[in-house]
PDB file of N, CA and C in Angstrom:
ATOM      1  N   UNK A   1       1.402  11.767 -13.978  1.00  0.00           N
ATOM      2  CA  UNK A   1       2.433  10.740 -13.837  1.00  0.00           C
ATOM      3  C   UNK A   1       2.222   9.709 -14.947  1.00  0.00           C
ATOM      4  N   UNK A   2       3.266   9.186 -15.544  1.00  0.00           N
ATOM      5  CA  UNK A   2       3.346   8.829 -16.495  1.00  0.00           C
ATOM      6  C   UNK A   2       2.788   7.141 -16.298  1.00  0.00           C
ATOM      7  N   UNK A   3       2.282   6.042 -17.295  1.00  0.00           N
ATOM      8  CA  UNK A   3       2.286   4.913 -16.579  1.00  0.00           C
ATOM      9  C   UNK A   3       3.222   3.660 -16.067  1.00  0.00           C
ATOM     10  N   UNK A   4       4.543   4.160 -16.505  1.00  0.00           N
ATOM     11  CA  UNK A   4       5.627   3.682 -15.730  1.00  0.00           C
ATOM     12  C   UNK A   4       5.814   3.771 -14.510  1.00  0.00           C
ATOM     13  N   UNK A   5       5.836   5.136 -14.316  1.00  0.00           N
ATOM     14  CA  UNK A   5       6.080   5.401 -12.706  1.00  0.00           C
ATOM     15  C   UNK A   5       5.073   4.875 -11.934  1.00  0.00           C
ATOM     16  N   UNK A   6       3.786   4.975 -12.586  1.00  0.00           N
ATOM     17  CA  UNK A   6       2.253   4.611 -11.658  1.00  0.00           C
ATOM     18  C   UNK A   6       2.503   3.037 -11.558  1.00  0.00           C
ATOM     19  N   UNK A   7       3.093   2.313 -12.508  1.00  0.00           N
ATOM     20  CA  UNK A   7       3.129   0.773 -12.198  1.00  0.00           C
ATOM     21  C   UNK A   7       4.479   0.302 -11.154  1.00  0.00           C
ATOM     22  N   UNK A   8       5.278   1.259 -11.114  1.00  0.00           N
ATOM     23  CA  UNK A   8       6.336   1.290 -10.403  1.00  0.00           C
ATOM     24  C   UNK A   8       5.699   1.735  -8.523  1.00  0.00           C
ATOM     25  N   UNK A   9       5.387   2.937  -9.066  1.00  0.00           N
ATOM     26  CA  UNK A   9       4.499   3.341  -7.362  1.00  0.00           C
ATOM     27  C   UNK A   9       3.429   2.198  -6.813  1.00  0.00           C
ATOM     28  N   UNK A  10       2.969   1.177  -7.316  1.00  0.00           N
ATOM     29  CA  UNK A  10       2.030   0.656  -7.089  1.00  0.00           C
ATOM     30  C   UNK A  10       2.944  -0.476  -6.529  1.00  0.00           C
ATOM     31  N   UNK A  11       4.062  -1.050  -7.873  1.00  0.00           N
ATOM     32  CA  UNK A  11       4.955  -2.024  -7.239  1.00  0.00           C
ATOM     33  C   UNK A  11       5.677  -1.814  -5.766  1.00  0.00           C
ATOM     34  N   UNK A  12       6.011  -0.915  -5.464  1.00  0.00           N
ATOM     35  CA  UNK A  12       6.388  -0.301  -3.999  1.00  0.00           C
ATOM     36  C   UNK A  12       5.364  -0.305  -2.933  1.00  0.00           C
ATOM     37  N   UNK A  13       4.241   0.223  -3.272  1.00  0.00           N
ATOM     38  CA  UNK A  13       3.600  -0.235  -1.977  1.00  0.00           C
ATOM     39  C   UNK A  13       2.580  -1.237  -2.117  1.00  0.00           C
ATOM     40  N   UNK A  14       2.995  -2.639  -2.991  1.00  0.00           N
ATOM     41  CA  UNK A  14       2.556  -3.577  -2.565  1.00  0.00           C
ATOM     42  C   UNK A  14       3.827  -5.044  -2.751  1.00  0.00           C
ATOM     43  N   UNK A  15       4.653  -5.015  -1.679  1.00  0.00           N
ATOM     44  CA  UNK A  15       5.626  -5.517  -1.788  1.00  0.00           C
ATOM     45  C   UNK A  15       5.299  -6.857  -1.263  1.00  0.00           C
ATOM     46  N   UNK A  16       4.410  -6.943   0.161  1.00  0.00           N
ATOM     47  CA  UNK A  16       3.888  -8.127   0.822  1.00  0.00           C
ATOM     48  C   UNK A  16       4.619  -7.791   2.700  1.00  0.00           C
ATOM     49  N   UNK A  17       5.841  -6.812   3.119  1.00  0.00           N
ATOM     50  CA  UNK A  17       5.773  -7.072   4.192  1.00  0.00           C
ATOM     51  C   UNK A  17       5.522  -5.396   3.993  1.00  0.00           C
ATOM     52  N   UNK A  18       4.687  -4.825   5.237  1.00  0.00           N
ATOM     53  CA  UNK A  18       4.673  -3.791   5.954  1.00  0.00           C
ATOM     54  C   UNK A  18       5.884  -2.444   6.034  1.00  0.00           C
ATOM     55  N   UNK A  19       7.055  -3.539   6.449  1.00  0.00           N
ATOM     56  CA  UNK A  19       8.002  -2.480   6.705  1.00  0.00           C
ATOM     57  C   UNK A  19       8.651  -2.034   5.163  1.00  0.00           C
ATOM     58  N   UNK A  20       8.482  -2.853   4.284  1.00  0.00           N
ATOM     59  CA  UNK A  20       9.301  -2.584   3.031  1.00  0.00           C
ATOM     60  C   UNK A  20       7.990  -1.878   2.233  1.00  0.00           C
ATOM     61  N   UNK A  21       6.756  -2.096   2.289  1.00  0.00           N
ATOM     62  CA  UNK A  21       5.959  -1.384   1.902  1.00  0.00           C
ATOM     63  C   UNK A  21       6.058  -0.487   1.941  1.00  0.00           C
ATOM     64  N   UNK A  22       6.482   0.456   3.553  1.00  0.00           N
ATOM     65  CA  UNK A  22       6.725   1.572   3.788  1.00  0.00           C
ATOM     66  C   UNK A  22       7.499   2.482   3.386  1.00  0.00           C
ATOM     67  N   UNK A  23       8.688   2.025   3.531  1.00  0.00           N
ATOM     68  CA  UNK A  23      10.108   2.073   2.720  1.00  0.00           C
ATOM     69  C   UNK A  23      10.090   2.447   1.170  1.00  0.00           C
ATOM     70  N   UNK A  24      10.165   1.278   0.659  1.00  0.00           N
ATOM     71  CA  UNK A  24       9.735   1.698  -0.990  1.00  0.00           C
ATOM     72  C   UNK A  24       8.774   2.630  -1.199  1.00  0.00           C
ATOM     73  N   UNK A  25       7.277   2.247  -1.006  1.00  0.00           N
ATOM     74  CA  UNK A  25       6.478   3.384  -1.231  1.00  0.00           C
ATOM     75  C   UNK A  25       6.703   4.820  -0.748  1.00  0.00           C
ATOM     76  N   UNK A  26       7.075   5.000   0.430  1.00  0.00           N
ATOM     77  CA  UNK A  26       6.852   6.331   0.594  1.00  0.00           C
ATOM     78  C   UNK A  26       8.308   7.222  -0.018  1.00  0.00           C
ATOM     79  N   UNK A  27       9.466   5.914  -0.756  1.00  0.00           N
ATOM     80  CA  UNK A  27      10.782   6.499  -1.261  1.00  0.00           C
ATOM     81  C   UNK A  27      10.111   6.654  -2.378  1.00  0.00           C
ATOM     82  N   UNK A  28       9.369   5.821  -3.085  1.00  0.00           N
ATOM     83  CA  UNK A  28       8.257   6.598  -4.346  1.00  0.00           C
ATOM     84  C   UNK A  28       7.986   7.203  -4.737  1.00  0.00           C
ATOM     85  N   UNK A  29       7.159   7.784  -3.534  1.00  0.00           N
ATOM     86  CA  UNK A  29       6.031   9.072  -3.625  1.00  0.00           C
ATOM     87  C   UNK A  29       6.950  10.262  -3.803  1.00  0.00           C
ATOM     88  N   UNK A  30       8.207   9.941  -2.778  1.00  0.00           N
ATOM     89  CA  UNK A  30       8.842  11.442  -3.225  1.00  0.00           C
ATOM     90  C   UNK A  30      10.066  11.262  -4.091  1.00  0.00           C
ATOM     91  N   UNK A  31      10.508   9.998  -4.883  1.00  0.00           N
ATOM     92  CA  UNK A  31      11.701  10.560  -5.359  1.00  0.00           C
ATOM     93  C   UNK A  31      11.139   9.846  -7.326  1.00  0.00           C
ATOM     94  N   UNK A  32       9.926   9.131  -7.346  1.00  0.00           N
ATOM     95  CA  UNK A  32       9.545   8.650  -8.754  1.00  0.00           C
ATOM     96  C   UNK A  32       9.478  10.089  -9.841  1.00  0.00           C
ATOM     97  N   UNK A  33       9.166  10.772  -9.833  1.00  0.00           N
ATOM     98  CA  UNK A  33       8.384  12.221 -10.257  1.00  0.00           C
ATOM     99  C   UNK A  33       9.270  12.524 -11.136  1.00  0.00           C
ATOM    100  N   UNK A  34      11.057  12.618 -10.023  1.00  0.00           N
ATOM    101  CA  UNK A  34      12.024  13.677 -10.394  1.00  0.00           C
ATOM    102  C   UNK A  34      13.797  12.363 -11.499  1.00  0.00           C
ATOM    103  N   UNK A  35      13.011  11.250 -10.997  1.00  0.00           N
ATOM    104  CA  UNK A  35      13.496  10.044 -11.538  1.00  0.00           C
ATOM    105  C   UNK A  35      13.728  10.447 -13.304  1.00  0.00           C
ATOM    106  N   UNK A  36      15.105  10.233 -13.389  1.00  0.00           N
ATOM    107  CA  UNK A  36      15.549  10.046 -14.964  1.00  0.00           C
ATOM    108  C   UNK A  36      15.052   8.630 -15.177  1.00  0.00           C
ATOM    109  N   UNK A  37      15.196   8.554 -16.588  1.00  0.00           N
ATOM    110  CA  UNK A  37      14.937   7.183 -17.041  1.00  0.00           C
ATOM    111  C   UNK A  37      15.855   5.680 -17.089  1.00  0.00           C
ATOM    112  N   UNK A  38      16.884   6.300 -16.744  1.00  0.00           N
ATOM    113  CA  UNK A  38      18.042   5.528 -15.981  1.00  0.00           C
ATOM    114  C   UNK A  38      17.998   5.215 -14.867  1.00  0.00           C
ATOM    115  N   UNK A  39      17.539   5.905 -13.832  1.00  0.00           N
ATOM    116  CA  UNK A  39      17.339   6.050 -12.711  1.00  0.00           C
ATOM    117  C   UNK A  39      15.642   4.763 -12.223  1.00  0.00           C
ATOM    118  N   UNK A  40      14.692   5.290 -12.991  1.00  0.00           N
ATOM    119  CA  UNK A  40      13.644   4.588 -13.164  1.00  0.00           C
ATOM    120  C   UNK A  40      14.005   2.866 -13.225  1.00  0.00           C
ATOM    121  N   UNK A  41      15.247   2.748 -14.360  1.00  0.00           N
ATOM    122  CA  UNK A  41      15.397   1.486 -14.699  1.00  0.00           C
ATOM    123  C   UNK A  41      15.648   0.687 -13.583  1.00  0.00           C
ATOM    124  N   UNK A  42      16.805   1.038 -13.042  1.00  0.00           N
ATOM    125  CA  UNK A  42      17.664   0.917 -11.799  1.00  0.00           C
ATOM    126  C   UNK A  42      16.479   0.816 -10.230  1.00  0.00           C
ATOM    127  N   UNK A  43      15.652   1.575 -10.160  1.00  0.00           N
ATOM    128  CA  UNK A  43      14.884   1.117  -9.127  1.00  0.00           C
ATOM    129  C   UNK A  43      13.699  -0.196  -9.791  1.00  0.00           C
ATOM    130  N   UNK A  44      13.391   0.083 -10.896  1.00  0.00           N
ATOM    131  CA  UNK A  44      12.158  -1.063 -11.538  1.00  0.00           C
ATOM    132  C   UNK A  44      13.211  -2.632 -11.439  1.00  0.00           C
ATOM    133  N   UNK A  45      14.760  -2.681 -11.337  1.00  0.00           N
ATOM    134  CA  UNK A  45      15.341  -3.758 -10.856  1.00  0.00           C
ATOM    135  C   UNK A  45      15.545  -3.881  -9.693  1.00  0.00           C
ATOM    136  N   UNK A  46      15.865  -3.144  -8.893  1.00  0.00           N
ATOM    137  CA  UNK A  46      15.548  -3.235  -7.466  1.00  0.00           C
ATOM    138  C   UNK A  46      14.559  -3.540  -6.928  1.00  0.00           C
ATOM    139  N   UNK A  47      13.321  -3.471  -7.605  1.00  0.00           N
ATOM    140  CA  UNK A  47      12.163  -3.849  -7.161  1.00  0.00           C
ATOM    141  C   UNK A  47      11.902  -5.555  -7.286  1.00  0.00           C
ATOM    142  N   UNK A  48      12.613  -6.405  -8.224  1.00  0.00           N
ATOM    143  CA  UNK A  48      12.916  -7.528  -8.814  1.00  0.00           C
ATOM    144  C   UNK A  48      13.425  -8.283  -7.440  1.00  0.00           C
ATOM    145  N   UNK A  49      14.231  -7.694  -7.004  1.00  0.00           N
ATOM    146  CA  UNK A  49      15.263  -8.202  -6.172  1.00  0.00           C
ATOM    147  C   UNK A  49      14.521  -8.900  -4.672  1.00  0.00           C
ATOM    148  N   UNK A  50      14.467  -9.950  -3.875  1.00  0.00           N
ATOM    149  CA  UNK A  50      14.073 -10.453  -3.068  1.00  0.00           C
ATOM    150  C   UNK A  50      13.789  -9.510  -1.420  1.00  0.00           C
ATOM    151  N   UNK A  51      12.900  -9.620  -1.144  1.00  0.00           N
ATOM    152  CA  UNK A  51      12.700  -8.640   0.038  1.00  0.00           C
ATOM    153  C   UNK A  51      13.428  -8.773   1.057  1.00  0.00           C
ATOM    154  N   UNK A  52      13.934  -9.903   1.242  1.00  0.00           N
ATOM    155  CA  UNK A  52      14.714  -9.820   2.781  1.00  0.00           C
ATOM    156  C   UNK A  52      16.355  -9.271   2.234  1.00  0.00           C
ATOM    157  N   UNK A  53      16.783  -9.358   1.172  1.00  0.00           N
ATOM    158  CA  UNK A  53      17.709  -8.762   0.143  1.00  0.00           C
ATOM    159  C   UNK A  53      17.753  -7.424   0.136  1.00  0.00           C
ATOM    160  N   UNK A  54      16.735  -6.920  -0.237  1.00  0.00           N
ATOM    161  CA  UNK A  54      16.702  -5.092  -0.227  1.00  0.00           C
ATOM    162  C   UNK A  54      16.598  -5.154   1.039  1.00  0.00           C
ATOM    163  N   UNK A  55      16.013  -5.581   1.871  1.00  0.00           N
ATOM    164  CA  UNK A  55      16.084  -5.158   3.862  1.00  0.00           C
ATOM    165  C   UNK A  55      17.147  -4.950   4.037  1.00  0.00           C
ATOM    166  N   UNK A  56      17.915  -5.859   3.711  1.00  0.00           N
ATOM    167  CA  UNK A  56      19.708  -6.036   4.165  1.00  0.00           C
ATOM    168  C   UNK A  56      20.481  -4.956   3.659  1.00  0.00           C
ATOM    169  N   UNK A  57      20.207  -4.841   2.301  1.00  0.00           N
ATOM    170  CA  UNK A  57      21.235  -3.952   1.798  1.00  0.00           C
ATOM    171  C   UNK A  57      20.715  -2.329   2.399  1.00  0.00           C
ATOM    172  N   UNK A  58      19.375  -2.134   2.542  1.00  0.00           N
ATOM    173  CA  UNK A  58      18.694  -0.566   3.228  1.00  0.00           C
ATOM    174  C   UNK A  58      19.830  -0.800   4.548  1.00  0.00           C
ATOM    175  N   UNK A  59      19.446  -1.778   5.356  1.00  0.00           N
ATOM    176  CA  UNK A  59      19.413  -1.351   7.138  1.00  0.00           C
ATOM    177  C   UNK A  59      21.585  -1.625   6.960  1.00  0.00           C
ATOM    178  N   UNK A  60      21.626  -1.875   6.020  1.00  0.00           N
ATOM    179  CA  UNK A  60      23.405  -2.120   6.783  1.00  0.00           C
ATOM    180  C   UNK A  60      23.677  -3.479   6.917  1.00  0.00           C
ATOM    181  N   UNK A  61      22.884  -4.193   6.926  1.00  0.00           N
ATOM    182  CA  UNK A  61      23.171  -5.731   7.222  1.00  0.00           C
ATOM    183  C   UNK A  61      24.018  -6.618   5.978  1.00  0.00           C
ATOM    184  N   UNK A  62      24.016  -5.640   4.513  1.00  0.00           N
ATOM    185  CA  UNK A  62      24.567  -6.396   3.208  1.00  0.00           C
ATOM    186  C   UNK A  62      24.938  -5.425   2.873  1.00  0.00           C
ATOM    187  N   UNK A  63      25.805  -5.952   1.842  1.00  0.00           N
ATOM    188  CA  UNK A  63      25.963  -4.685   0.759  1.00  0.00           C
ATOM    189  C   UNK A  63      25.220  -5.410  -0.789  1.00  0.00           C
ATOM    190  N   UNK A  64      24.862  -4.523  -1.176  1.00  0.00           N
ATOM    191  CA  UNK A  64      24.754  -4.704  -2.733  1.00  0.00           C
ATOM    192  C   UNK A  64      25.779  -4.712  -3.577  1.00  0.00           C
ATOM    193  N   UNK A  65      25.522  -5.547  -4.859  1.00  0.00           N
ATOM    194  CA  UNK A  65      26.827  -5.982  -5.511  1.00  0.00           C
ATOM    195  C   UNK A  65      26.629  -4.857  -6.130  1.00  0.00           C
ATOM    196  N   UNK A  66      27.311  -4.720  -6.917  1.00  0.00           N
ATOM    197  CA  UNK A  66      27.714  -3.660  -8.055  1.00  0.00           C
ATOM    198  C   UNK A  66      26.588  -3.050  -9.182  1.00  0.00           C
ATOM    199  N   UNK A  67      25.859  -4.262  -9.474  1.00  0.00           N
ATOM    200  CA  UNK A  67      25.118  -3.763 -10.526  1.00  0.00           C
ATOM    201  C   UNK A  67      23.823  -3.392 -10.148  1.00  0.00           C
ATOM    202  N   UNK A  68      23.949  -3.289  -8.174  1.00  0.00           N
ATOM    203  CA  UNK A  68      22.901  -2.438  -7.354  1.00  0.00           C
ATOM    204  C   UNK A  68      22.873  -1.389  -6.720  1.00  0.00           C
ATOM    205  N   UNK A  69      24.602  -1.622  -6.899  1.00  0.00           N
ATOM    206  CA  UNK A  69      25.230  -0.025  -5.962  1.00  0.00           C
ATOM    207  C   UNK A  69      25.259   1.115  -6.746  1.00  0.00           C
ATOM    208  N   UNK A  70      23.746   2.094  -6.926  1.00  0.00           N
ATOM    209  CA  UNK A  70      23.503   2.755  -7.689  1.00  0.00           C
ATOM    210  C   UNK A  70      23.168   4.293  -7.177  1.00  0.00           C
ATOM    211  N   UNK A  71      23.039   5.818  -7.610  1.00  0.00           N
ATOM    212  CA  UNK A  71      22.762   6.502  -6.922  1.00  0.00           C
ATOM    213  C   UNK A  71      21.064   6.492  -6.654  1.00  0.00           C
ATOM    214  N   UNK A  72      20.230   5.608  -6.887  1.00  0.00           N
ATOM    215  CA  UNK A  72      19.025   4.928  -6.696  1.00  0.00           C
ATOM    216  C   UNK A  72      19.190   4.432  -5.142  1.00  0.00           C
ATOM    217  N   UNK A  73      20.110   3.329  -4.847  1.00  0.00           N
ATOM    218  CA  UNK A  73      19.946   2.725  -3.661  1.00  0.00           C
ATOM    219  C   UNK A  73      20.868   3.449  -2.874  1.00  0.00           C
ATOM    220  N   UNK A  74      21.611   4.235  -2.995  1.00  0.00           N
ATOM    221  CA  UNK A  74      22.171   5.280  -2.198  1.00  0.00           C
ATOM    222  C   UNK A  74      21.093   6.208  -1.260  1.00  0.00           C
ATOM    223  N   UNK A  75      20.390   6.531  -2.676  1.00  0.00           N
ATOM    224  CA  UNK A  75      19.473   7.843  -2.178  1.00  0.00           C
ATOM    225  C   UNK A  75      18.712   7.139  -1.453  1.00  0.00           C
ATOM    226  N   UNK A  76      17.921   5.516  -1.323  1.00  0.00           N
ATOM    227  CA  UNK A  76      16.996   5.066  -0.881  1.00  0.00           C
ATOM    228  C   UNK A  76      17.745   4.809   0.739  1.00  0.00           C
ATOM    229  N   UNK A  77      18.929   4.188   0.843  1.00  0.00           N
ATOM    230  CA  UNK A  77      19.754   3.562   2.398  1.00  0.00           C
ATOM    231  C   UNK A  77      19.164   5.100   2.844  1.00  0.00           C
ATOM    232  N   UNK A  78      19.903   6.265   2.122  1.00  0.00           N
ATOM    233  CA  UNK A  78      19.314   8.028   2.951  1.00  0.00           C
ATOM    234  C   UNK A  78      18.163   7.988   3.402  1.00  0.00           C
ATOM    235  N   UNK A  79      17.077   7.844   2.532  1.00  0.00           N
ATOM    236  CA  UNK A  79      16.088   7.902   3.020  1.00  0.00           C
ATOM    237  C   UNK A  79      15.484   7.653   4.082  1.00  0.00           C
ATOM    238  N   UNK A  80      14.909   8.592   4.994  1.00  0.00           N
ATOM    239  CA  UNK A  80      14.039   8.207   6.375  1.00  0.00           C
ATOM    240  C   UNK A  80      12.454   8.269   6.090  1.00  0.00           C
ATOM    241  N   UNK A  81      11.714   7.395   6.500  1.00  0.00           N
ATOM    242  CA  UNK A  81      10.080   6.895   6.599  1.00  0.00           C
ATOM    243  C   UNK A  81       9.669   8.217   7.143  1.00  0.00           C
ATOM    244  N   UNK A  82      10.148   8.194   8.643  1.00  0.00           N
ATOM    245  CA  UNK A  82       9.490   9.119   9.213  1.00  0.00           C
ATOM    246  C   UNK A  82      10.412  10.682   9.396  1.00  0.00           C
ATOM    247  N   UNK A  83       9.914  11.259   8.700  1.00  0.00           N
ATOM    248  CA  UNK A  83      10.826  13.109   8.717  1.00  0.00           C
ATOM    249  C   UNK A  83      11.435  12.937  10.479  1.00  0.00           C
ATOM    250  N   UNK A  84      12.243  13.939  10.520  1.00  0.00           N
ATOM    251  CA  UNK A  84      12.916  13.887  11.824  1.00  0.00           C
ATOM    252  C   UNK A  84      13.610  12.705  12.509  1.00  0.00           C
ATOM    253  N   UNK A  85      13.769  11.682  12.338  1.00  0.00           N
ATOM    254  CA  UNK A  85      14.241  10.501  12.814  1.00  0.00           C
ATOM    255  C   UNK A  85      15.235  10.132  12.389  1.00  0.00           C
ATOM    256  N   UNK A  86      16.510   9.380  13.336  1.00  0.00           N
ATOM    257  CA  UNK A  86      17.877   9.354  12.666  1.00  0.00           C
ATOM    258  C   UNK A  86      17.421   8.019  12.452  1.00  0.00           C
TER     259      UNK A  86
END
């Protein structure tokens, strides 16, 4: 892994709350690898973005403006923590 992604994976699971730790990091582990470099960009700004901010826009509570509504935070709202769980 390259050291972008490794400073990126590291930024994800150390966000400061638990549940977004979880979230980001483990959307990391499986989607950093296969990440274009566009794609990379687009989450390394999402990562910028205030935590109770990305909470909102994941769980449904916000939407993201435009220059967040990306197939990055698409794939991430998809994403489930735990396999099997709606």
């Amino acid at each position: 892994m390259d050291i972008r992604r490794k400073r990126l994976r590291f930024r994800s699971w150390h966000r400061g709350t638990k549940e977004l730790d979880l979230l980001l990091g483990g959307f990391a582990d499986l989607e950093l690898a296969g990440m274009s470099e566009d794609d990379l960009g687009c989450f390394e700004a999402l990562l910028d973005v205030p935590e109770p901010t990305i909470y909102a826009w994941v769980t449904g509570d916000g939407a993201p403006p435009p220059e967040f509504d990306t197939d990055v935070m698409r794939r991430l709202r998809a994403f489930k923590v735990w396999p099997g769980r709606t």
